[in-house]
Protein backbone atom coordinates (compact mmCIF):
# COMPACT_ATOMS: atom_id res chain seq x y z
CA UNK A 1 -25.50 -35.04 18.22
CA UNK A 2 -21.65 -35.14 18.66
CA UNK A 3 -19.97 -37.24 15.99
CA UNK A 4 -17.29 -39.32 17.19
CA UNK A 5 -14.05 -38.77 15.19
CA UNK A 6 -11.57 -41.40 14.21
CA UNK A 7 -7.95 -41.31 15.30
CA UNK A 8 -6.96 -40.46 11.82
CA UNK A 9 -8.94 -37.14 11.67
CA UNK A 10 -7.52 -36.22 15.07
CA UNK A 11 -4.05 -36.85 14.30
CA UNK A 12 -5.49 -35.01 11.01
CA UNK A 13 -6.46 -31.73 12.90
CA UNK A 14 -3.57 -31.77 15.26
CA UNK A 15 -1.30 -31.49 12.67
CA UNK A 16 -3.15 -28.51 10.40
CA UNK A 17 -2.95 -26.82 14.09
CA UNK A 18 0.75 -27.35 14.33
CA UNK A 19 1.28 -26.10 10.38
CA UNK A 20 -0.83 -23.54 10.25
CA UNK A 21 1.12 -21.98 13.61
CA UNK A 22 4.49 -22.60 12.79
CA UNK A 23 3.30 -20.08 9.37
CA UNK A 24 1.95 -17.85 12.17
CA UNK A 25 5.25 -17.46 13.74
CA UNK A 26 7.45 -17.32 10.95
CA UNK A 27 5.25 -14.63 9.54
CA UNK A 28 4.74 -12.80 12.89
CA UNK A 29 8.91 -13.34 13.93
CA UNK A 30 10.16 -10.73 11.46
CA UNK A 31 7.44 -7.70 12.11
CA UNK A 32 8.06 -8.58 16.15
CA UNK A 33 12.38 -8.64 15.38
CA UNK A 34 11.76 -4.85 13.82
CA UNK A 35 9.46 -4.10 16.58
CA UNK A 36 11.81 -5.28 19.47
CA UNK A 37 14.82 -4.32 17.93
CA UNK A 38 13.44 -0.48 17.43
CA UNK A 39 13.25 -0.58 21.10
CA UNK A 40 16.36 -1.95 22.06
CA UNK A 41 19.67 -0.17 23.12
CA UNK A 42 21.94 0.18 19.96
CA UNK A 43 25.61 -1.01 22.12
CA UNK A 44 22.96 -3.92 22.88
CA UNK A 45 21.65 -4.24 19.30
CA UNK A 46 24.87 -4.17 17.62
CA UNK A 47 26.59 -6.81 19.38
CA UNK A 48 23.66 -9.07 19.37
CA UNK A 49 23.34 -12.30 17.22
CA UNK A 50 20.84 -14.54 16.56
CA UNK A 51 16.94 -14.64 17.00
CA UNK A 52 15.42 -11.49 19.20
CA UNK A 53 12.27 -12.28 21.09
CA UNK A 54 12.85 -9.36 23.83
CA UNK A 55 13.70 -6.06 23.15
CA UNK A 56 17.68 -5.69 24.38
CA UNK A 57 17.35 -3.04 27.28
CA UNK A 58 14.81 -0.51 26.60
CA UNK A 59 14.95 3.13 24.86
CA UNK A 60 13.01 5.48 22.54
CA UNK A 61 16.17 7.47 21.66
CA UNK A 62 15.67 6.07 18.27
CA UNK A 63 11.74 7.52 18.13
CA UNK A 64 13.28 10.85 19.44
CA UNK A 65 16.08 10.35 16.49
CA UNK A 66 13.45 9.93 13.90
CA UNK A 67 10.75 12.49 14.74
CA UNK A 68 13.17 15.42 14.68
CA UNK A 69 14.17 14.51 11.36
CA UNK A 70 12.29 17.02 8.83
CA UNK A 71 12.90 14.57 6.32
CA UNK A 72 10.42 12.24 8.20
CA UNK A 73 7.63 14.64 9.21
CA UNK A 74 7.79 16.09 5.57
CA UNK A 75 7.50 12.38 4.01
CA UNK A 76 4.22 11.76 6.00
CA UNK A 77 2.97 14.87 4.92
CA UNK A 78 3.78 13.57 1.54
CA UNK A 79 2.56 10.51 1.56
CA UNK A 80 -0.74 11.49 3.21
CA UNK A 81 -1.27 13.73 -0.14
CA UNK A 82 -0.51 10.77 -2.39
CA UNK A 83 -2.95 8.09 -0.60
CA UNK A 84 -6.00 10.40 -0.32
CA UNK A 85 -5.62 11.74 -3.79
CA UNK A 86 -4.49 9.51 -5.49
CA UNK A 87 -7.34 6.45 -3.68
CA UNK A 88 -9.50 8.86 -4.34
CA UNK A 89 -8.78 8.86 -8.44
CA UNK A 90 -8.17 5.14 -8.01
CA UNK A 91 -11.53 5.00 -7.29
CA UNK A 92 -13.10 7.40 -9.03
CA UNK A 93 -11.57 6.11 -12.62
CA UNK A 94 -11.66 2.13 -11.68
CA UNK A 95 -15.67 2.67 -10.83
CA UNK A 96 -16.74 4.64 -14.45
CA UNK A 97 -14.28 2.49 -16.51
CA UNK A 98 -16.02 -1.18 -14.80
CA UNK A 99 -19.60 0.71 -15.22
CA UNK A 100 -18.84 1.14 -18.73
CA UNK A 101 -17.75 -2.39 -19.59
CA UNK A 102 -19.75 -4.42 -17.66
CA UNK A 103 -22.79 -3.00 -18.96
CA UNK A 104 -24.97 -5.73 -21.15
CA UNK A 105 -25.99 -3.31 -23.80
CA UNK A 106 -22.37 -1.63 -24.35
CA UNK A 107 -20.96 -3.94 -27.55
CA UNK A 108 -17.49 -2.25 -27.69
CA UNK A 109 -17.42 -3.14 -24.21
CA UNK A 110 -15.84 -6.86 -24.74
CA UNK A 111 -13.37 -5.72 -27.30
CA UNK A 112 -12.16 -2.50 -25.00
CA UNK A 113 -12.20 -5.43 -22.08
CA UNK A 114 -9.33 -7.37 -23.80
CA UNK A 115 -7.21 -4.29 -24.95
CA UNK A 116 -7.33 -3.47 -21.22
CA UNK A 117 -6.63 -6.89 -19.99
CA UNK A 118 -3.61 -6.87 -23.00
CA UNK A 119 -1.59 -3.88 -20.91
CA UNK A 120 -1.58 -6.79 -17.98
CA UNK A 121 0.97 -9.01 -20.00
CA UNK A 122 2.48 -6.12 -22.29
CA UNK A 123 3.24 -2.48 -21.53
CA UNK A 124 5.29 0.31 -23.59
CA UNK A 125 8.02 0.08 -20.84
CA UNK A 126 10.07 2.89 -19.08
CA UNK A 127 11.18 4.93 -21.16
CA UNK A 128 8.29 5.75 -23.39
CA UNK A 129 6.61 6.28 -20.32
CA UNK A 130 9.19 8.50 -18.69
CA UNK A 131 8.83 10.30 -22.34
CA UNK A 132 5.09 10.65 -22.27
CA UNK A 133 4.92 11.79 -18.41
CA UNK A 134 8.12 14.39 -19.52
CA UNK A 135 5.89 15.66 -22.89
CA UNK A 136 2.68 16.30 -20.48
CA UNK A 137 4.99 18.51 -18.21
CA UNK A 138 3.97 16.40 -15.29
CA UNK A 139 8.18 15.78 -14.49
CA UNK A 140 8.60 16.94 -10.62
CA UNK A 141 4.99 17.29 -9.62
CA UNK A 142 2.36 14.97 -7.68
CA UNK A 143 0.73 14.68 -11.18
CA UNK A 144 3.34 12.12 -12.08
CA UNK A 145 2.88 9.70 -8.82
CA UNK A 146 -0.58 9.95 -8.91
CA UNK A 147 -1.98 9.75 -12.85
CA UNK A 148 -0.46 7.19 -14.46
CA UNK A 149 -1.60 5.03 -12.03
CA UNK A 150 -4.86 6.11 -11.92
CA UNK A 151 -6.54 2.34 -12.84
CA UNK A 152 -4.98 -0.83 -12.00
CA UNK A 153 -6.42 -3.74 -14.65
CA UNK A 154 -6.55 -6.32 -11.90
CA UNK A 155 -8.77 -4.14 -10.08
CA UNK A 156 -10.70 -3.05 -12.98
CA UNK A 157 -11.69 -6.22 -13.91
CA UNK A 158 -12.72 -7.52 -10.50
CA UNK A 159 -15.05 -4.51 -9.70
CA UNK A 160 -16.34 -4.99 -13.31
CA UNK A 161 -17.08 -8.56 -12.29
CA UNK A 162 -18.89 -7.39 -9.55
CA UNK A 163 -20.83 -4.85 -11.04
CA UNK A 164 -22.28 -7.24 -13.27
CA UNK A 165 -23.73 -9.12 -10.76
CA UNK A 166 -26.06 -6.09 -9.65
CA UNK A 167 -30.07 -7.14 -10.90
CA UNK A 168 -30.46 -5.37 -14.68
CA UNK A 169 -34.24 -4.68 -13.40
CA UNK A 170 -32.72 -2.23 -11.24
CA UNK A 171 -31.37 -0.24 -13.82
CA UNK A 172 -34.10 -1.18 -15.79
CA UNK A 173 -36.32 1.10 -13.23
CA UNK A 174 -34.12 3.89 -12.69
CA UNK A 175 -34.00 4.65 -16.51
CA UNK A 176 -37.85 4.39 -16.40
CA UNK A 177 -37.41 7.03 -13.79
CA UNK A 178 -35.78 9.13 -16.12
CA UNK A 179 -32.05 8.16 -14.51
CA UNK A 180 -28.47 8.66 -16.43
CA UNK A 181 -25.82 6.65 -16.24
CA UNK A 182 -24.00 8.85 -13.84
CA UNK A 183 -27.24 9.10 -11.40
CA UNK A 184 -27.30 4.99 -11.90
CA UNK A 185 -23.25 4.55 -11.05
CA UNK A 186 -23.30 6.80 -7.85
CA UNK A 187 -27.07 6.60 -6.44
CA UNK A 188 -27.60 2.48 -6.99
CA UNK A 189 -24.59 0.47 -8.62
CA UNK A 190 -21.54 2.12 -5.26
CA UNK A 191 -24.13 2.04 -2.75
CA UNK A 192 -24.94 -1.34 -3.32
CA UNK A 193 -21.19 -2.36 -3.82
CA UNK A 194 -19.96 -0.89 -0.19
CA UNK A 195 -18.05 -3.88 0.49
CA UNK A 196 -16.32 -4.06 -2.60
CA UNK A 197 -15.42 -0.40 -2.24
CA UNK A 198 -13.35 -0.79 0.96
CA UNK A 199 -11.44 -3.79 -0.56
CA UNK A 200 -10.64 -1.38 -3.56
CA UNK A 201 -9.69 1.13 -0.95
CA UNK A 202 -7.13 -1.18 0.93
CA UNK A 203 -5.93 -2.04 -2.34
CA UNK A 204 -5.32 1.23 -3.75
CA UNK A 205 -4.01 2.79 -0.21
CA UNK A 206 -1.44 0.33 0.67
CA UNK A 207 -0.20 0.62 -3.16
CA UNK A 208 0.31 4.34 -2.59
CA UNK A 209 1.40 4.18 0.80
CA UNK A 210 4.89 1.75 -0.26
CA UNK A 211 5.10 3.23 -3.49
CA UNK A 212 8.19 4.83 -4.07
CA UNK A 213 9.66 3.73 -7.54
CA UNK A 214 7.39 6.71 -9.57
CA UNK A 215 8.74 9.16 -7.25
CA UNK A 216 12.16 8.35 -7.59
CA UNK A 217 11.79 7.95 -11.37
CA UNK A 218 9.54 11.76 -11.75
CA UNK A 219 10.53 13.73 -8.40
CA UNK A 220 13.60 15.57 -8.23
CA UNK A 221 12.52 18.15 -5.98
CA UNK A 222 12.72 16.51 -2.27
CA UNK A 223 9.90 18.46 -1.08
CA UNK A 224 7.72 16.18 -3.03
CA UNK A 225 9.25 12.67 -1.81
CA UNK A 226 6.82 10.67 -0.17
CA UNK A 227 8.00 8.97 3.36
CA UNK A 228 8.98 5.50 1.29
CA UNK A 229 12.01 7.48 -0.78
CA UNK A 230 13.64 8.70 2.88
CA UNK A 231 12.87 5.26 4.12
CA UNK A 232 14.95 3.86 0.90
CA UNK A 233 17.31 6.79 1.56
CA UNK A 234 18.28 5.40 5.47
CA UNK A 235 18.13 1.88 4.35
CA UNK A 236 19.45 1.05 0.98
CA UNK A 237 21.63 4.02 0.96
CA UNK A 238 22.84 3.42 4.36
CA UNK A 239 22.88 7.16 4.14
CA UNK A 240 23.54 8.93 7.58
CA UNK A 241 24.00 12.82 6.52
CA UNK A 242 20.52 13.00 7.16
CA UNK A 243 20.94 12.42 10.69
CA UNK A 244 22.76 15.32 11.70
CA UNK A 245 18.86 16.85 11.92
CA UNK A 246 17.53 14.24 14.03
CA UNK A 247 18.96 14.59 17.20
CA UNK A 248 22.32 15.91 19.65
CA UNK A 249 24.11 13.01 18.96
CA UNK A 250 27.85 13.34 18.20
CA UNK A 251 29.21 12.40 15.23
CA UNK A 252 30.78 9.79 16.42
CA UNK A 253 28.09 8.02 17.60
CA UNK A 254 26.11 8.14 13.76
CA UNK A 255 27.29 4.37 12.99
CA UNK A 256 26.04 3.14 16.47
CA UNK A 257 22.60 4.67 16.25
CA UNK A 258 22.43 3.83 12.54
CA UNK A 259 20.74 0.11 13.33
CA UNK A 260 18.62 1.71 15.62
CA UNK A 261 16.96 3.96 13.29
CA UNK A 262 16.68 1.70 10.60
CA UNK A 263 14.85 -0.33 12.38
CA UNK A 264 12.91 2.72 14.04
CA UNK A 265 12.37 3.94 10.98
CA UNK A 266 10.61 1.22 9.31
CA UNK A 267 8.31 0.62 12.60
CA UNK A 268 7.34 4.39 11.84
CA UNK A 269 6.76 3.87 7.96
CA UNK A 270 4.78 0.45 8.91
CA UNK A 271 2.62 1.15 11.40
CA UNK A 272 -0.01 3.27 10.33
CA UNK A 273 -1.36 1.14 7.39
CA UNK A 274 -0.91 -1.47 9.52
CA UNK A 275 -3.92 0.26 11.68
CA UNK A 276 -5.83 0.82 8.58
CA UNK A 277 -6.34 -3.05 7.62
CA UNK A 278 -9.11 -3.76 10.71
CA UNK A 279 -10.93 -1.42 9.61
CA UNK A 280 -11.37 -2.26 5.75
């Protein structure tokens, strides 16, 4: 039977409509700006002021720009190595460290549950870990990007949480069936936690795909610089040697293309976690 609303609860709705699309556009406008800008001729680009809801002109001179830049190409490759690796140990280490303390019969596993949740608030700092990292040899090597940040507490404790929630009679049977703990973790507690798993792996993907501060704190060698450190490079730096690899253009055109490829470049570093969030 249809209820019949009062003005008040129209006026009500119309305005959480309104609200809730004017934070729609505002968070929409700047990913569409980048996006229309990266496609816009640079003369165009540079002279233009104000809000961009068309892309000025059209070109891919910047795409062309940034693909032939080695620096690019190599920082995907990187990059790629640092999110499937290092997801992988995310996982890995974040699923036997929540088995261990959630489980009911475990009575350390309380006490090692608030020294964990302690390294949320306090940490050693930098430099002690710069000194540890240095001491374990792992300076210039993947080792150092991927290791130390092998569990995240905050994650920890929510897949502990959920763990937990998982029947005790079902462990209860598989250690009648003459079942480990190992054989209980990966054959009934992650199969039954599927959904959980994907939101650990968007988690733990997207942290390693924008990651860049370990790598500029551990990597010297630029062969191991993941795609975020040459995004930092063109950005912050507002460094444009590294354009003399990306395309014909004379040198006197570097500071007009400049814009273009910032803004190309960040479309390029963007987009393909961007495609990874529908399906997770």
């Amino acid at each position: 039977m249809h209820q019949h609303r009062s003005l008040s609860e129209k006026l009500f709705e119309i305005f959480n409509i309104c609200f809730l699309l004017i934070i729609v556009l505002l968070c929409l406008y700047p990913v569409l700006h980048v996006l229309f800008a990266s496609f816009s001729e640079p003369d165009r680009l540079m002279q233009h002021r104000g809000l961009l809801i068309s892309p000025l002109g059209f070109t891919v001179k910047g795409y062309e720009m940034v693909f032939k830049n080695k620096n690019i190409l190599l920082g995907y490759q990187n990059t790629l190595t640092y999110v499937i690796a290092g997801t992988f140990v995310n996982l890995l280490m974040t699923s036997i460290g929540a088995y261990v303390v959630s489980r009911k019969n475990f009575l350390a596993g309380n006490t090692i549950m608030m020294m964990i949740t302690f390294t949320m608030f306090f940490s050693g700092g930098l430099i002690p870990s710069y000194l540890l990292v240095s001491k374990l040899g792992w300076i210039n090597s993947r080792a150092a990007v991927i290791i130390p940040k092998a569990i995240d507490t905050m994650n920890l404790i929510i897949m502990r949480t959920s763990f937990k929630e998982i029947p005790d009679s079902l462990e209860e049977s598989a250690r009648l069936d003459g079942a480990g703990d190992f054989t209980i973790l990966f054959r009934i507690v992650l199969p039954l936690s599927k959904a959980l798993l994907a939101v650990m792996t968007l988690f733990y993907a997207v942290g390693h795909w924008n990651a860049w501060f370990h790598a500029l704190i551990y990597l010297r060698d630029r062969k191991l610089w993941p795609l975020q450190l040459f995004l930092r490079e063109i950005l912050v730096s507002a460094d444009t040697t590294s354009m003399n690899n990306m395309s014909s253009v004379p040198v006197g055109d570097f500071s007009l293309y400049k814009q273009l490829v910032q803004y190309t470049t960040i479309v390029v570093s963007t987009a393909p976690i961007l495609c990874l969030y529908p399906f997770l």
